[in-house]
PDB file of N, CA and C in Angstrom:
ATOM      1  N   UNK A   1      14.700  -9.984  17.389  1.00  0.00           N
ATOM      2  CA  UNK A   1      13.617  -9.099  17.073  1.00  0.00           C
ATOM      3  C   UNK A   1      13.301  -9.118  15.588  1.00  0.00           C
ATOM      4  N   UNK A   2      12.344  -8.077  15.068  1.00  0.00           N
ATOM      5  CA  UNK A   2      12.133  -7.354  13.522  1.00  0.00           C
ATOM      6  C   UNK A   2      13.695  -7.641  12.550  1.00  0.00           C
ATOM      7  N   UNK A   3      14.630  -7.690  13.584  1.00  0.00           N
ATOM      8  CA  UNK A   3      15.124  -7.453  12.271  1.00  0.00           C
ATOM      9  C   UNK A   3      16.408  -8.559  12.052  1.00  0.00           C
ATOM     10  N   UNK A   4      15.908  -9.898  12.481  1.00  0.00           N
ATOM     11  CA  UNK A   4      16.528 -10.841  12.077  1.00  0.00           C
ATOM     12  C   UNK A   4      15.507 -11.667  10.865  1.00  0.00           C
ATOM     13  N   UNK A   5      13.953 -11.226  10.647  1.00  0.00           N
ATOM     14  CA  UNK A   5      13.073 -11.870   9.812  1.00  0.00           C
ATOM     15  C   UNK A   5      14.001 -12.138   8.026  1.00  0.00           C
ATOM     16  N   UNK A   6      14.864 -11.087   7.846  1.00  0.00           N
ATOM     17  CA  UNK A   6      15.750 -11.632   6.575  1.00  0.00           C
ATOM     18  C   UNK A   6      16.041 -13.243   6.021  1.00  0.00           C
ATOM     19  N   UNK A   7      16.507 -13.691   7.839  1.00  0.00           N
ATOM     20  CA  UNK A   7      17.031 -14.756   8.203  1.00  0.00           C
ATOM     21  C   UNK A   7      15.980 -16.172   7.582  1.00  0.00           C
ATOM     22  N   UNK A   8      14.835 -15.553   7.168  1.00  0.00           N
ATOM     23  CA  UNK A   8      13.358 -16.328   7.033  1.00  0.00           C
ATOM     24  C   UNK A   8      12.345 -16.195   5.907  1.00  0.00           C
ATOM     25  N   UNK A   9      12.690 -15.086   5.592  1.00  0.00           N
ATOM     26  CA  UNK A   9      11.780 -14.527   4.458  1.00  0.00           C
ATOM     27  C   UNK A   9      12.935 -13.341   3.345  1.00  0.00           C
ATOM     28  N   UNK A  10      12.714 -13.603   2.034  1.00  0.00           N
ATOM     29  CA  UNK A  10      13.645 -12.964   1.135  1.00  0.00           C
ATOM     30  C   UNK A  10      13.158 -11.462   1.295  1.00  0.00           C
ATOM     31  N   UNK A  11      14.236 -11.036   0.970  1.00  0.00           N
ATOM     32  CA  UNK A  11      13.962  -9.591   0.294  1.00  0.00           C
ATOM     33  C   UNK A  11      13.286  -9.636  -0.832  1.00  0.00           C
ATOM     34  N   UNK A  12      13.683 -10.305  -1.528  1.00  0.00           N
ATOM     35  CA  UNK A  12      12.788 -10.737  -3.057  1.00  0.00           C
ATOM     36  C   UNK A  12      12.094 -11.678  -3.138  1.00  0.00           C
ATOM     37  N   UNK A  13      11.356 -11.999  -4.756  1.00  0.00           N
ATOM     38  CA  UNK A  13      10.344 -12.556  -4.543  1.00  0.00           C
ATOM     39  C   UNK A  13       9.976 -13.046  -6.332  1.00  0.00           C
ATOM     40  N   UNK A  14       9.908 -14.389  -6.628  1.00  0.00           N
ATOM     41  CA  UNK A  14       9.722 -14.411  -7.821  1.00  0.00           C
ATOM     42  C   UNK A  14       8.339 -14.764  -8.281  1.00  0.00           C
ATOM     43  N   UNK A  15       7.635 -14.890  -7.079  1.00  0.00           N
ATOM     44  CA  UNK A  15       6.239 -14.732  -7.468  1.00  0.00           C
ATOM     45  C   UNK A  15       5.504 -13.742  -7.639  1.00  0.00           C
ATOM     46  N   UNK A  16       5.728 -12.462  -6.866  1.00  0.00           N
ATOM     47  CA  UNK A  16       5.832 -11.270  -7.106  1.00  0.00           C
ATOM     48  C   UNK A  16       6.004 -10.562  -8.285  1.00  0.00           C
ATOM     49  N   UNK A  17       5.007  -9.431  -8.809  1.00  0.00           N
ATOM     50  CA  UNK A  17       4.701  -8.611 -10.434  1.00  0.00           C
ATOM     51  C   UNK A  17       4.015  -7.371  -9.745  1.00  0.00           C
ATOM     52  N   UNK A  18       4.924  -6.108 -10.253  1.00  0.00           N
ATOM     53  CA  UNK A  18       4.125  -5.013 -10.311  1.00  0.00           C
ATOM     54  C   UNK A  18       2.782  -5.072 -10.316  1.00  0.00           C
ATOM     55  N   UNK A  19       2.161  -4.111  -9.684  1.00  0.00           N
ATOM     56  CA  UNK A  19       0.541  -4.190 -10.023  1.00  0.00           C
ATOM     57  C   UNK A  19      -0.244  -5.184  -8.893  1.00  0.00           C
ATOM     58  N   UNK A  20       0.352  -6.483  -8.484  1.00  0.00           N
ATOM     59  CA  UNK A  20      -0.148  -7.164  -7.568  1.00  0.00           C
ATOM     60  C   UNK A  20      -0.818  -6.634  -6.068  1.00  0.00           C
ATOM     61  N   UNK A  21      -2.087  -7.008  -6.124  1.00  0.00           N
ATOM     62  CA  UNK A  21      -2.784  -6.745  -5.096  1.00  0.00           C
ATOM     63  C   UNK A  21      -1.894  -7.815  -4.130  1.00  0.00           C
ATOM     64  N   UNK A  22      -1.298  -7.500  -2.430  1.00  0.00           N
ATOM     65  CA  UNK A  22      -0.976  -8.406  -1.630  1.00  0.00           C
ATOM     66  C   UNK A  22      -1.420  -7.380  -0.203  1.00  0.00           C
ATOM     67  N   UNK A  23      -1.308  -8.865   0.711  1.00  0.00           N
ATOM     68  CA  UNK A  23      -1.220  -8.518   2.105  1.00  0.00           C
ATOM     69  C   UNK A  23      -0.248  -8.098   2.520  1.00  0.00           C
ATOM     70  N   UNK A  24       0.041  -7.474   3.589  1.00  0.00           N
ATOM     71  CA  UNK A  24       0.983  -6.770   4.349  1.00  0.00           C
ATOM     72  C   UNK A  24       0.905  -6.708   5.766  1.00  0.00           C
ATOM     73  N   UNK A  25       2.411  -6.835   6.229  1.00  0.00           N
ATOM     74  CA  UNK A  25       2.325  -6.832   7.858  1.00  0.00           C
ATOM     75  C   UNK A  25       3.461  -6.144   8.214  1.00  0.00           C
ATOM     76  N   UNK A  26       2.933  -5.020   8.785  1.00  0.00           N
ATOM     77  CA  UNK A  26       3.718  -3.916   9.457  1.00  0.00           C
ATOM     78  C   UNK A  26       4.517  -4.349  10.348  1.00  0.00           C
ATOM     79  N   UNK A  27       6.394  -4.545  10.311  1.00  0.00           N
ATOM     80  CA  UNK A  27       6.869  -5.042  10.923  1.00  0.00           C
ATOM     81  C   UNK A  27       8.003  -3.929  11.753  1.00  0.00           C
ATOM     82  N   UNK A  28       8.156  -3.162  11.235  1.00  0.00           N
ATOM     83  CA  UNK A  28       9.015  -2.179  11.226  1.00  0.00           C
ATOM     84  C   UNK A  28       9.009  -0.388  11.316  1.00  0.00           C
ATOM     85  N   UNK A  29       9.507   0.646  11.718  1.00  0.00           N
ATOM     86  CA  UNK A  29       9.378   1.761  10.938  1.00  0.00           C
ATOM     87  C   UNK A  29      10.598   2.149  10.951  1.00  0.00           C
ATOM     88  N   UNK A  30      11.404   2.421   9.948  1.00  0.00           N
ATOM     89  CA  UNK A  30      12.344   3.326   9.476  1.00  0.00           C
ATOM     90  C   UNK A  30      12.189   4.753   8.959  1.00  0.00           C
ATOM     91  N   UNK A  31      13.733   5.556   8.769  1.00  0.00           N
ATOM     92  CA  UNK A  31      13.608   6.510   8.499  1.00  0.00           C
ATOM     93  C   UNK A  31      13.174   6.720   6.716  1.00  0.00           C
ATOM     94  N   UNK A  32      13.341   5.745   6.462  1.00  0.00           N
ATOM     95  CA  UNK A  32      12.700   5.704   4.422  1.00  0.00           C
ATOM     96  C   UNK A  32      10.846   5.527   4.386  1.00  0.00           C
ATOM     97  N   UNK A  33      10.677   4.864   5.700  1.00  0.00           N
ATOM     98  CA  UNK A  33       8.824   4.096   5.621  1.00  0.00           C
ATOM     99  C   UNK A  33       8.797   3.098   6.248  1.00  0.00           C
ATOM    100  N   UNK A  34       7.968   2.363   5.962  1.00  0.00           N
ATOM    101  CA  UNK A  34       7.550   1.056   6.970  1.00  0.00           C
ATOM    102  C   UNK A  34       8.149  -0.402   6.384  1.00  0.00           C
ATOM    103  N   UNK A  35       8.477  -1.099   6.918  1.00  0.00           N
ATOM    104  CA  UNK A  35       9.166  -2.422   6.901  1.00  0.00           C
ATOM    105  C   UNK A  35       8.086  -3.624   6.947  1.00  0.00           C
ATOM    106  N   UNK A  36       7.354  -4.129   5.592  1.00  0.00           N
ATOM    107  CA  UNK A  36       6.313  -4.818   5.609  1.00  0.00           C
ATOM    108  C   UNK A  36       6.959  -6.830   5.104  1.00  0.00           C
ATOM    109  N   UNK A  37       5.855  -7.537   5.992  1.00  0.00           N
ATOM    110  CA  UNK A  37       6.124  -9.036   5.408  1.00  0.00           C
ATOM    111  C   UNK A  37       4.655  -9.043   4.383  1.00  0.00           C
ATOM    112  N   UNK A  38       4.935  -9.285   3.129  1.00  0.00           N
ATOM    113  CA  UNK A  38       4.488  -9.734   2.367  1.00  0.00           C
ATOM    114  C   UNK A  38       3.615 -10.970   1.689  1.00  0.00           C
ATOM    115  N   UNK A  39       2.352 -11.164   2.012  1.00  0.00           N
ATOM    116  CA  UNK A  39       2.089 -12.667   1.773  1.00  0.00           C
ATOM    117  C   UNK A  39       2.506 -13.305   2.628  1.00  0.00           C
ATOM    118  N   UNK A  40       3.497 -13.394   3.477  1.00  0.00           N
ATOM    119  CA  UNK A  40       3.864 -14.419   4.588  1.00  0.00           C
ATOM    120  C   UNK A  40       4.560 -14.586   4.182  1.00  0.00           C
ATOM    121  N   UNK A  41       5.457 -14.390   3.038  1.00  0.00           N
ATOM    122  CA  UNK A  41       6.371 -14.951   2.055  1.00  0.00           C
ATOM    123  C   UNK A  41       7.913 -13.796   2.180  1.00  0.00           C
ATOM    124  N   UNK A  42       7.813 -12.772   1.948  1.00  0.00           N
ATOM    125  CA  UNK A  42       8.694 -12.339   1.520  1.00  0.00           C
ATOM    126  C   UNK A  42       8.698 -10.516   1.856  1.00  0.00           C
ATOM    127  N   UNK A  43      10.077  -9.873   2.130  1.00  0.00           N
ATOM    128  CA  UNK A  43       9.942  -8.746   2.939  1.00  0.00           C
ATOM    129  C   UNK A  43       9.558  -7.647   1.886  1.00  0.00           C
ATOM    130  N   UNK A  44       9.423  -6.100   1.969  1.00  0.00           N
ATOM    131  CA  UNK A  44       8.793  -5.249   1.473  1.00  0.00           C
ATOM    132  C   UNK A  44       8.804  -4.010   2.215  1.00  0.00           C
ATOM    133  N   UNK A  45       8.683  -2.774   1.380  1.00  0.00           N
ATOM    134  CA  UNK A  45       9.138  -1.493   1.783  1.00  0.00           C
ATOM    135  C   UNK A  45       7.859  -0.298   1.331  1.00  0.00           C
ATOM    136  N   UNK A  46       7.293   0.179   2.206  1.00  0.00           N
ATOM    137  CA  UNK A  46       6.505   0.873   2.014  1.00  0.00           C
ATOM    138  C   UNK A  46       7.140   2.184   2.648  1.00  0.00           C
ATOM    139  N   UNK A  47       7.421   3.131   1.048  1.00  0.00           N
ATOM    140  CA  UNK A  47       7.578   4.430   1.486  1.00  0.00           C
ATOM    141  C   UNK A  47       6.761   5.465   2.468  1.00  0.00           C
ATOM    142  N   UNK A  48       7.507   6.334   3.491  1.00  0.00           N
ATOM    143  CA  UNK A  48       6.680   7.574   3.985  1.00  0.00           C
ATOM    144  C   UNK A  48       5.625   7.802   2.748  1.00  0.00           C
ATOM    145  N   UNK A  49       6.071   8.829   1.470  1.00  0.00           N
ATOM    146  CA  UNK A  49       5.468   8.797   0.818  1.00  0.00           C
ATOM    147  C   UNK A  49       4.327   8.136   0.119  1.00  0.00           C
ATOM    148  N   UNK A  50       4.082   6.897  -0.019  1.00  0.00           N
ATOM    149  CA  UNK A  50       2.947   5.568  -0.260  1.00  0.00           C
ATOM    150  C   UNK A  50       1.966   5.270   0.213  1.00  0.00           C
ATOM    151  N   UNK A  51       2.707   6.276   1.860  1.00  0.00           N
ATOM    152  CA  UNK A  51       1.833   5.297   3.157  1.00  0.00           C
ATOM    153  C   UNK A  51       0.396   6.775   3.564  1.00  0.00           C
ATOM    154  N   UNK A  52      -0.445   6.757   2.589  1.00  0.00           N
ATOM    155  CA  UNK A  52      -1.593   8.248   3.068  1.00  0.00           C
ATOM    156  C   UNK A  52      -2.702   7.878   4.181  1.00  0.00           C
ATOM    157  N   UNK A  53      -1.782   6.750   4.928  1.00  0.00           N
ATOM    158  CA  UNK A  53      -3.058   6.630   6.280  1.00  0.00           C
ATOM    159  C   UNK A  53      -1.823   6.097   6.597  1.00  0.00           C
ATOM    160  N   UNK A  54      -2.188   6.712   8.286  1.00  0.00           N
ATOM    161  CA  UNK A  54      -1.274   5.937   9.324  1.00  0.00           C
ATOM    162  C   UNK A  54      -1.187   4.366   9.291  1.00  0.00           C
ATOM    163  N   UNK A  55      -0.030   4.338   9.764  1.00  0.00           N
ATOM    164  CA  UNK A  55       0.931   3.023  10.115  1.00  0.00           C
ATOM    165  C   UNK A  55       1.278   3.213  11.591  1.00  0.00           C
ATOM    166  N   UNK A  56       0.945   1.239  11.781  1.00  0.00           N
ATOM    167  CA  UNK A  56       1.453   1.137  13.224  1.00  0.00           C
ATOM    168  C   UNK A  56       2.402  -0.707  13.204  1.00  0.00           C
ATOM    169  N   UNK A  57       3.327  -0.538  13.702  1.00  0.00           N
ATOM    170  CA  UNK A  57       3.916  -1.825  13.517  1.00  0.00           C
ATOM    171  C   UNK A  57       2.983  -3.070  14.475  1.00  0.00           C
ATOM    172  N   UNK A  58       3.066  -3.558  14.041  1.00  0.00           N
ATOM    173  CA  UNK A  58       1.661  -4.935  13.614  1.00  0.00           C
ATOM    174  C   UNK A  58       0.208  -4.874  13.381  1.00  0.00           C
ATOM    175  N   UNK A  59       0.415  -3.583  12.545  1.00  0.00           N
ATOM    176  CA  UNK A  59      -0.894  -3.359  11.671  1.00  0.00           C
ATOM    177  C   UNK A  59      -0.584  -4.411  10.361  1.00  0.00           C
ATOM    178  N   UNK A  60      -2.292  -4.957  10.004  1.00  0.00           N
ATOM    179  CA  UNK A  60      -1.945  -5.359   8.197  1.00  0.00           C
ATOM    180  C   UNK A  60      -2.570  -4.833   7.990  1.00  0.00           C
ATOM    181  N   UNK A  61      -2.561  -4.371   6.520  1.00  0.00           N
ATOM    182  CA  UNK A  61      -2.840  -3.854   5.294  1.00  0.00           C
ATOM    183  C   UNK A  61      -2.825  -4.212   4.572  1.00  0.00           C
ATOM    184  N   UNK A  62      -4.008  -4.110   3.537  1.00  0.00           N
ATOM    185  CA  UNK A  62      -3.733  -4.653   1.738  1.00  0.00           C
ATOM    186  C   UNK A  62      -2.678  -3.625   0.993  1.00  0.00           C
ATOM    187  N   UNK A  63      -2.074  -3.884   0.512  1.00  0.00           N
ATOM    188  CA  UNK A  63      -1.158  -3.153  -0.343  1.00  0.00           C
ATOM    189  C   UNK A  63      -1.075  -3.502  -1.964  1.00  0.00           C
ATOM    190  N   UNK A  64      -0.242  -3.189  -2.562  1.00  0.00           N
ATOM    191  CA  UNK A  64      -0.125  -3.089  -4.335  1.00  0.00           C
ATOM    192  C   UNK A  64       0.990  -3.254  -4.595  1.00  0.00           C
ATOM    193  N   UNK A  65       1.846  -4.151  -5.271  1.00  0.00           N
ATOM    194  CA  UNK A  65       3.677  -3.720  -5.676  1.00  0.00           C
ATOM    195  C   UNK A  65       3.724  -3.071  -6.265  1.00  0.00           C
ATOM    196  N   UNK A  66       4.185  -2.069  -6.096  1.00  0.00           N
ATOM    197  CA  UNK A  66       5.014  -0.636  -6.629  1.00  0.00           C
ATOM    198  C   UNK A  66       5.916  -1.139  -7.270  1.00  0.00           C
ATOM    199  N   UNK A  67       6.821  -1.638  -7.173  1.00  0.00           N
ATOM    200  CA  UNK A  67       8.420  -1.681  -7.811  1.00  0.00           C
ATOM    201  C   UNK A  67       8.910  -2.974  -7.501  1.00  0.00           C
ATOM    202  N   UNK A  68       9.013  -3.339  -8.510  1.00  0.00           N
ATOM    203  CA  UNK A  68      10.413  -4.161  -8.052  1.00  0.00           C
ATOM    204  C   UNK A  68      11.578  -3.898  -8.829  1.00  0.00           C
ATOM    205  N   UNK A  69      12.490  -3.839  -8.038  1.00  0.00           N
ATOM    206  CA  UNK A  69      13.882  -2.765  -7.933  1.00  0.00           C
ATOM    207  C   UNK A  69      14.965  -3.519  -8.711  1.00  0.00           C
ATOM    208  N   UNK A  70      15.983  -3.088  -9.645  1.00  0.00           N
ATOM    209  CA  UNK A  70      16.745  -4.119 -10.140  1.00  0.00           C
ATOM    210  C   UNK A  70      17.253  -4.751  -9.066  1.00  0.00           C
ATOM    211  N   UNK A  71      17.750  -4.887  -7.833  1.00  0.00           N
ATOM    212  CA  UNK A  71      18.492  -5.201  -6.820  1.00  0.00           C
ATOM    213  C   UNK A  71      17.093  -6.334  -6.388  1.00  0.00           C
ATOM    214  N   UNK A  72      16.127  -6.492  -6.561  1.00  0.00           N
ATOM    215  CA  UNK A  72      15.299  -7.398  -6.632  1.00  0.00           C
ATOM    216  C   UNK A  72      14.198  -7.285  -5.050  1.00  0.00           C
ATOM    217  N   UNK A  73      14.555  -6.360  -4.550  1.00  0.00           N
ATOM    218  CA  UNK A  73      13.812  -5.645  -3.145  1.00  0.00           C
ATOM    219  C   UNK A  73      12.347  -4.955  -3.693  1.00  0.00           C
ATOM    220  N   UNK A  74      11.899  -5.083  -3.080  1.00  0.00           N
ATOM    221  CA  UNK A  74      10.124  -4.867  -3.352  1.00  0.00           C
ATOM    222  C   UNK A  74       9.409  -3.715  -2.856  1.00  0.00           C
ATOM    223  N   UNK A  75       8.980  -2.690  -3.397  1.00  0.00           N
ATOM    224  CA  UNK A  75       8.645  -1.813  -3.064  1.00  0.00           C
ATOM    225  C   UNK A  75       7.079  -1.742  -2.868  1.00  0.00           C
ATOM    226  N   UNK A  76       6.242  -1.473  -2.049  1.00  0.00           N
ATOM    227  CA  UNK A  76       4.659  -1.462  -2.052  1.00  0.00           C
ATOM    228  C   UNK A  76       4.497   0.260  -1.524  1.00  0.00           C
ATOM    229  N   UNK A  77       3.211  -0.276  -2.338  1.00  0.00           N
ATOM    230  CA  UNK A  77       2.118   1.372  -2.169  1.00  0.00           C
ATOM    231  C   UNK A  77       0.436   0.852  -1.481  1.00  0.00           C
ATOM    232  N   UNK A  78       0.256   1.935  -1.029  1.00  0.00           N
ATOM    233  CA  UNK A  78      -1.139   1.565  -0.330  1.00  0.00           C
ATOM    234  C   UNK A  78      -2.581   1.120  -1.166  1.00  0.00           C
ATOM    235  N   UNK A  79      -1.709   1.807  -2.532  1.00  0.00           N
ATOM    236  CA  UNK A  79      -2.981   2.057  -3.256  1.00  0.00           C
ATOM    237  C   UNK A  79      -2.338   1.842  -4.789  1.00  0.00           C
ATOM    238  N   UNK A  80      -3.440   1.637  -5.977  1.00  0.00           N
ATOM    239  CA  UNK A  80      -2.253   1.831  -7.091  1.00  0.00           C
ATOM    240  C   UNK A  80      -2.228   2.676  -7.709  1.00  0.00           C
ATOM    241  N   UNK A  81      -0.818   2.904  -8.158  1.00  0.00           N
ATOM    242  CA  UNK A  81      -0.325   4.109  -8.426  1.00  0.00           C
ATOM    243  C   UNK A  81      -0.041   4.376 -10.227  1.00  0.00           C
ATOM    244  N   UNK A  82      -0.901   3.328 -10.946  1.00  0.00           N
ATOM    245  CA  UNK A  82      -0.888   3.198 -12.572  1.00  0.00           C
ATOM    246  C   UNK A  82      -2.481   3.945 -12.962  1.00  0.00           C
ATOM    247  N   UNK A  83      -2.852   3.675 -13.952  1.00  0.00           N
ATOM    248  CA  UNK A  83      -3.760   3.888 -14.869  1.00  0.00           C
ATOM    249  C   UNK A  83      -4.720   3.169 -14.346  1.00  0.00           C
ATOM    250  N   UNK A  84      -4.831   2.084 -14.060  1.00  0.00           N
ATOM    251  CA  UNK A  84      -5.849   1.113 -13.561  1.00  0.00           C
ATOM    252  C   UNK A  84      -6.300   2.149 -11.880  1.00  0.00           C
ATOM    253  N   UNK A  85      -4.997   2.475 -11.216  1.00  0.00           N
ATOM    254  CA  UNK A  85      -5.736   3.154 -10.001  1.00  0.00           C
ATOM    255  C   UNK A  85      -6.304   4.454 -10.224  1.00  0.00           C
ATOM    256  N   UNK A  86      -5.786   5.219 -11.076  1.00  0.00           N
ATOM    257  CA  UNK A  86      -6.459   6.643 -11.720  1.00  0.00           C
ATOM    258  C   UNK A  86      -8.052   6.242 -12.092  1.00  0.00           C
ATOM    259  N   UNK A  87      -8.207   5.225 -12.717  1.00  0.00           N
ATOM    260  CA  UNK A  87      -9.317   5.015 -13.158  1.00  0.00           C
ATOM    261  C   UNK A  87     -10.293   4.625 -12.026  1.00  0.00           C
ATOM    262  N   UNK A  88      -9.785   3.625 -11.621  1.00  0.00           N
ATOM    263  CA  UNK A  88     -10.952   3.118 -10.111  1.00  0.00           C
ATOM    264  C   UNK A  88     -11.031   4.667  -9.536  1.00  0.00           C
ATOM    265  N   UNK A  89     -10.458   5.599  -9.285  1.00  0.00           N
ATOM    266  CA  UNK A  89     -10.528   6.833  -8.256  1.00  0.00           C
ATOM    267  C   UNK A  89     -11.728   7.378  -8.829  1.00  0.00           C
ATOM    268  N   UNK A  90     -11.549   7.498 -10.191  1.00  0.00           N
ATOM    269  CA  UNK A  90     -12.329   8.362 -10.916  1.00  0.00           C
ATOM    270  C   UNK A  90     -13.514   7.902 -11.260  1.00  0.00           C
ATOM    271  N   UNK A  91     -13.797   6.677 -11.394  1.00  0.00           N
ATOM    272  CA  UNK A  91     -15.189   6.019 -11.080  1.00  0.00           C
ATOM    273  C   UNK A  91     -15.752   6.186  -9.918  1.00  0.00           C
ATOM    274  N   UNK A  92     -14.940   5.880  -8.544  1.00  0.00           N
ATOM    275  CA  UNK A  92     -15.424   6.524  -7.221  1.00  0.00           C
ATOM    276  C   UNK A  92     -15.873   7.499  -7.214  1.00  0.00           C
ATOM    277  N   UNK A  93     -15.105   8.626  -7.561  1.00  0.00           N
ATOM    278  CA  UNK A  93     -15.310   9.982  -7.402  1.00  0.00           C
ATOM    279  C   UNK A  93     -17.211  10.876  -8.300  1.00  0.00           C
ATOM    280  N   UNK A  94     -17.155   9.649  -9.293  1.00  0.00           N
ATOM    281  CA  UNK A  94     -18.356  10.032 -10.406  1.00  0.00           C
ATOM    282  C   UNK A  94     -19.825   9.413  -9.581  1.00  0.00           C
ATOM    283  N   UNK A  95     -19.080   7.723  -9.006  1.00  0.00           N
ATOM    284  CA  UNK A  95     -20.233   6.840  -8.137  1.00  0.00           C
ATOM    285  C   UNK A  95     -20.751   8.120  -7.043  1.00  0.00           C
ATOM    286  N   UNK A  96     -20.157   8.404  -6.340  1.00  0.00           N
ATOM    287  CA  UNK A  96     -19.971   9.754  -4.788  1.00  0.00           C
ATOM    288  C   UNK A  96     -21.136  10.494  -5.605  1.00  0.00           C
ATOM    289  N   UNK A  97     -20.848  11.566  -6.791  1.00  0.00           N
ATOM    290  CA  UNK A  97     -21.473  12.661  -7.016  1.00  0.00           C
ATOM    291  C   UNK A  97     -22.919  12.362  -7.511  1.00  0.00           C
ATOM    292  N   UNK A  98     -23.081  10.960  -8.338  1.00  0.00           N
ATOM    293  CA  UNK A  98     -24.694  10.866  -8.985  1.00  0.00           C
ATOM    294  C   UNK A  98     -25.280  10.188  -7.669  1.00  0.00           C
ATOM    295  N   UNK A  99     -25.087   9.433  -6.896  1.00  0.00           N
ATOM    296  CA  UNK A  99     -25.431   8.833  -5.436  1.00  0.00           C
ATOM    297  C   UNK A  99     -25.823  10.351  -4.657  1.00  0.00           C
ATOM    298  N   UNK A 100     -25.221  11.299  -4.632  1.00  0.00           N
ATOM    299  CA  UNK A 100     -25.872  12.855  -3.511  1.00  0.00           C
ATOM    300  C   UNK A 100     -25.872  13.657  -4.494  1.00  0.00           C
ATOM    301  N   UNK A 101     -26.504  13.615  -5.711  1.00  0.00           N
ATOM    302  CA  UNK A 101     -27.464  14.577  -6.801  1.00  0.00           C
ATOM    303  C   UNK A 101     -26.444  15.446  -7.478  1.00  0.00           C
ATOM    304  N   UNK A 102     -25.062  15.262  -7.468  1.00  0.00           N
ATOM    305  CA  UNK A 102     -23.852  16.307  -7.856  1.00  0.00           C
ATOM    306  C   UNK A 102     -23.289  16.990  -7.459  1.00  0.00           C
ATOM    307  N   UNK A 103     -23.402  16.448  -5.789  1.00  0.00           N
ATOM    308  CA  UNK A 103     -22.979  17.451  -4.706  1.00  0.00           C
ATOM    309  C   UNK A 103     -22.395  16.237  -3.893  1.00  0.00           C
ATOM    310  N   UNK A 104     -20.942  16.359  -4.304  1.00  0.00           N
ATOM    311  CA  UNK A 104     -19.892  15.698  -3.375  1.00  0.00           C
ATOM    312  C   UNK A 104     -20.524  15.845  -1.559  1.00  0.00           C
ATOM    313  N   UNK A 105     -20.630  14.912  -0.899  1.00  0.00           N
ATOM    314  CA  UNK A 105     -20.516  15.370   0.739  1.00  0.00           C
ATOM    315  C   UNK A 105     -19.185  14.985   1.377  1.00  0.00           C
ATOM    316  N   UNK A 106     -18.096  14.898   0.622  1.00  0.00           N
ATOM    317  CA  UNK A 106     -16.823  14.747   1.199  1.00  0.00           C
ATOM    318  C   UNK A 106     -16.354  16.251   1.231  1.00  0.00           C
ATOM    319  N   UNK A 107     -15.249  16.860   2.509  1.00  0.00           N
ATOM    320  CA  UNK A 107     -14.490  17.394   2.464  1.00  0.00           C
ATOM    321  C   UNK A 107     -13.241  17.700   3.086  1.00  0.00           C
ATOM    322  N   UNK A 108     -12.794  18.493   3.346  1.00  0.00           N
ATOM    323  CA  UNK A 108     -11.410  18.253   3.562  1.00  0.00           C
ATOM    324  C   UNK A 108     -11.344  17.838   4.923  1.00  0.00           C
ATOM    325  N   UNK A 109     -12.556  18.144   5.733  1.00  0.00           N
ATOM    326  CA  UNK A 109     -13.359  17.550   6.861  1.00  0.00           C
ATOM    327  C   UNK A 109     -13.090  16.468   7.395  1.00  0.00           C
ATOM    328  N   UNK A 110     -13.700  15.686   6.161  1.00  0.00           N
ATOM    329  CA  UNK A 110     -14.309  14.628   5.864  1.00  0.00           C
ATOM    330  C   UNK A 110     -13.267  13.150   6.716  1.00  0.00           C
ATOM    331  N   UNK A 111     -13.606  12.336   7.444  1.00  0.00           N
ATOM    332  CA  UNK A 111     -13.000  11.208   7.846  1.00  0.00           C
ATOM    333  C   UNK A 111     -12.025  10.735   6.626  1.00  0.00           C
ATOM    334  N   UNK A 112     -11.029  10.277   7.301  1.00  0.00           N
ATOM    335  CA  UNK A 112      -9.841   9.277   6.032  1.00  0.00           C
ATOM    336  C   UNK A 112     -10.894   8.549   5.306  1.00  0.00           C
ATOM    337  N   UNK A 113     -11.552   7.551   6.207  1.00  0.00           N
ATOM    338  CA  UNK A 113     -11.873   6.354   6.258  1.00  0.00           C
ATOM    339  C   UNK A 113     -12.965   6.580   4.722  1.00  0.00           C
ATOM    340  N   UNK A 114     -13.958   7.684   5.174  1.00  0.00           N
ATOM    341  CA  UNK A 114     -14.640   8.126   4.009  1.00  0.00           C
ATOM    342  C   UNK A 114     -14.337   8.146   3.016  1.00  0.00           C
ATOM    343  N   UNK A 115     -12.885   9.291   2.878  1.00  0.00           N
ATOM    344  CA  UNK A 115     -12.195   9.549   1.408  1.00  0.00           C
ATOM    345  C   UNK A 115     -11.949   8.493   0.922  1.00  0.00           C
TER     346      UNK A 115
END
């Protein structure tokens, strides 16, 4: 099953850098988050916490490296979680309000997919 893929693909990854936009393939769910293959290349850990839209094992997803861990295991987030992603949000969020006259039409309502 899931969890002989070790056997095939590293835990680590030296092509791999924080910040990297990659693919992801939901292989797994544990009690820490989801158990992702990486690029086709190499395994990956997407926290409960990371993950702000459902997960289903053999869903893909674009993801972001979060971490890479001294132990050399790879951590991903859905989204990024630096200065560069603060900023894209906040351009969204400004694009949203002059597009419907300064009146957000998102709310707590509002579809994931929207937000």
């Amino acid at each position: 099953g899931a969890t002989k893929l070790h056997y095939f693909l590293k835990e680590s990854s030296a092509y791999l850098n924080e910040g990297d936009t990659v693919q992801c393939l939901v292989y797994a769910k544990t009690d820490l988050g989801f158990k992702v293959v990486i690029n086709e290349k190499s395994l990956g850990l997407i926290f409960h916490s990371d993950a702000f839209k459902p997960l289903k094992v053999g869903q893909a997803t674009e993801g972001v490296i979060k971490t890479i861990r001294d132990d050399g295991k790879v951590d991903v987030a859905l989204q990024r979680v630096d200065k560069g992603g603060r900023d894209a949000l906040q351009q969204a969020i400004l694009d949203d309000l002059e597009a419907h006259g300064g009146i957000s039409t998102l709310t707590d309502k509002s579809a994931p997919e929207a937000i």
